[in-house]
Protein backbone atom coordinates (compact mmCIF):
# COMPACT_ATOMS: atom_id res chain seq x y z
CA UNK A 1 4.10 10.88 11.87
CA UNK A 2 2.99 12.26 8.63
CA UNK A 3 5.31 15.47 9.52
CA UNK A 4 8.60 13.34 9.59
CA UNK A 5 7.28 11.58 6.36
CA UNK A 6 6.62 14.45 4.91
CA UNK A 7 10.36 16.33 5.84
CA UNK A 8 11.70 12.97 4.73
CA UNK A 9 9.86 12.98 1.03
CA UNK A 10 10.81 16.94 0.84
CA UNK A 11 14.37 16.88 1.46
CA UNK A 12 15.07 13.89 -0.81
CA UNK A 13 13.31 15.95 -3.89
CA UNK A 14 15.39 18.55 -3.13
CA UNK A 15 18.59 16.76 -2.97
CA UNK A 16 17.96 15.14 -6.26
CA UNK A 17 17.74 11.75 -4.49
CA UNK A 18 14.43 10.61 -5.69
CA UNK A 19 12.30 11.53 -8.44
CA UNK A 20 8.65 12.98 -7.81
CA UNK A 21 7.05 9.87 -9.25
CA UNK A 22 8.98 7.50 -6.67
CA UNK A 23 8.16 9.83 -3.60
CA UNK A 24 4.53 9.16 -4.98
CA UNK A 25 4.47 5.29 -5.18
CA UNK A 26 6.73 5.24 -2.27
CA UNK A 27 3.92 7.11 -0.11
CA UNK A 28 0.82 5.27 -1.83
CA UNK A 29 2.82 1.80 -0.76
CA UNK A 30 2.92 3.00 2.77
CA UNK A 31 -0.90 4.33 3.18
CA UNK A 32 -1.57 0.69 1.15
CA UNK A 33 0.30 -1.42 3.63
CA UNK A 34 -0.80 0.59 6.46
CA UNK A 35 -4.71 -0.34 5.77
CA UNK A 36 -3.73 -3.66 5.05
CA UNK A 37 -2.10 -4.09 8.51
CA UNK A 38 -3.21 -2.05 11.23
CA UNK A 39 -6.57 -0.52 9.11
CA UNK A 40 -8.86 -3.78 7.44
CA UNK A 41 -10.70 -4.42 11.23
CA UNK A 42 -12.39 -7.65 9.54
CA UNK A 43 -12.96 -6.07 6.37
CA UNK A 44 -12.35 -8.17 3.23
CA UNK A 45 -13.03 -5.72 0.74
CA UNK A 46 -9.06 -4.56 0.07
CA UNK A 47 -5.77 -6.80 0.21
CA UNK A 48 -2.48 -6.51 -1.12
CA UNK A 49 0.03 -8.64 -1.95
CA UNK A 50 3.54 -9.39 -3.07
CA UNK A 51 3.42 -11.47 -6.71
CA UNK A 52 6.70 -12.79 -8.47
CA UNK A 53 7.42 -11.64 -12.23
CA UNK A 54 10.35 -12.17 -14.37
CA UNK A 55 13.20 -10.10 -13.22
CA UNK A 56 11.73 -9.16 -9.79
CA UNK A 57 8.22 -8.74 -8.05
CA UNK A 58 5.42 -6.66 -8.32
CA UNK A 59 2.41 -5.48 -5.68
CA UNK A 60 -0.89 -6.53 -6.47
CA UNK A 61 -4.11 -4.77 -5.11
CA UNK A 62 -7.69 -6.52 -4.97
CA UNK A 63 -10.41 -5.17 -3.98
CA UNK A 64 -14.14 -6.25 -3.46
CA UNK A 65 -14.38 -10.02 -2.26
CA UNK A 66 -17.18 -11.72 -0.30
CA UNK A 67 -18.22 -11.02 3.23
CA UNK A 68 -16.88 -13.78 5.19
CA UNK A 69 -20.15 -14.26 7.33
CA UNK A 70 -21.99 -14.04 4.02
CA UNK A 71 -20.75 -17.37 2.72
CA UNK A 72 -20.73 -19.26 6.25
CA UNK A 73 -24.56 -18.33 5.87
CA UNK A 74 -25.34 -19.86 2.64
């Protein structure tokens, strides 16, 4: 998997399709989304979501937050 993204980032570089800086977001918003999906396994320490702004939308990360089973206790 990484090996196709990898061929993928590569060859748009070199044919002046991207810049380096969007390859680099574009992979840190797939590793992101990936833990927040498929990696979390009842962990609430990380989260990401979508936010509106003016003009568009942004991605906002969190992390920390409270232990679920921690505040059911109290």
């Amino acid at each position: 998997m990484f090996t196709v993204a990898m061929y993928v980032a590569t060859s748009r570089l070199y044919d002046n399709r991207h810049f380096l800086s969007d390859v680099i977001f574009g992979s840190a918003l797939g590793i992101a989304s990936g833990w927040t999906v498929v990696g979390r396994h009842g962990r609430d320490s990380f989260a990401m979501m979508p936010a509106p702004v003016r003009g568009g939308a942004m991605v906002v990360f969190t992390a920390g937050g409270m232990n679920r089973r921690r505040l059911l206790q109290d």
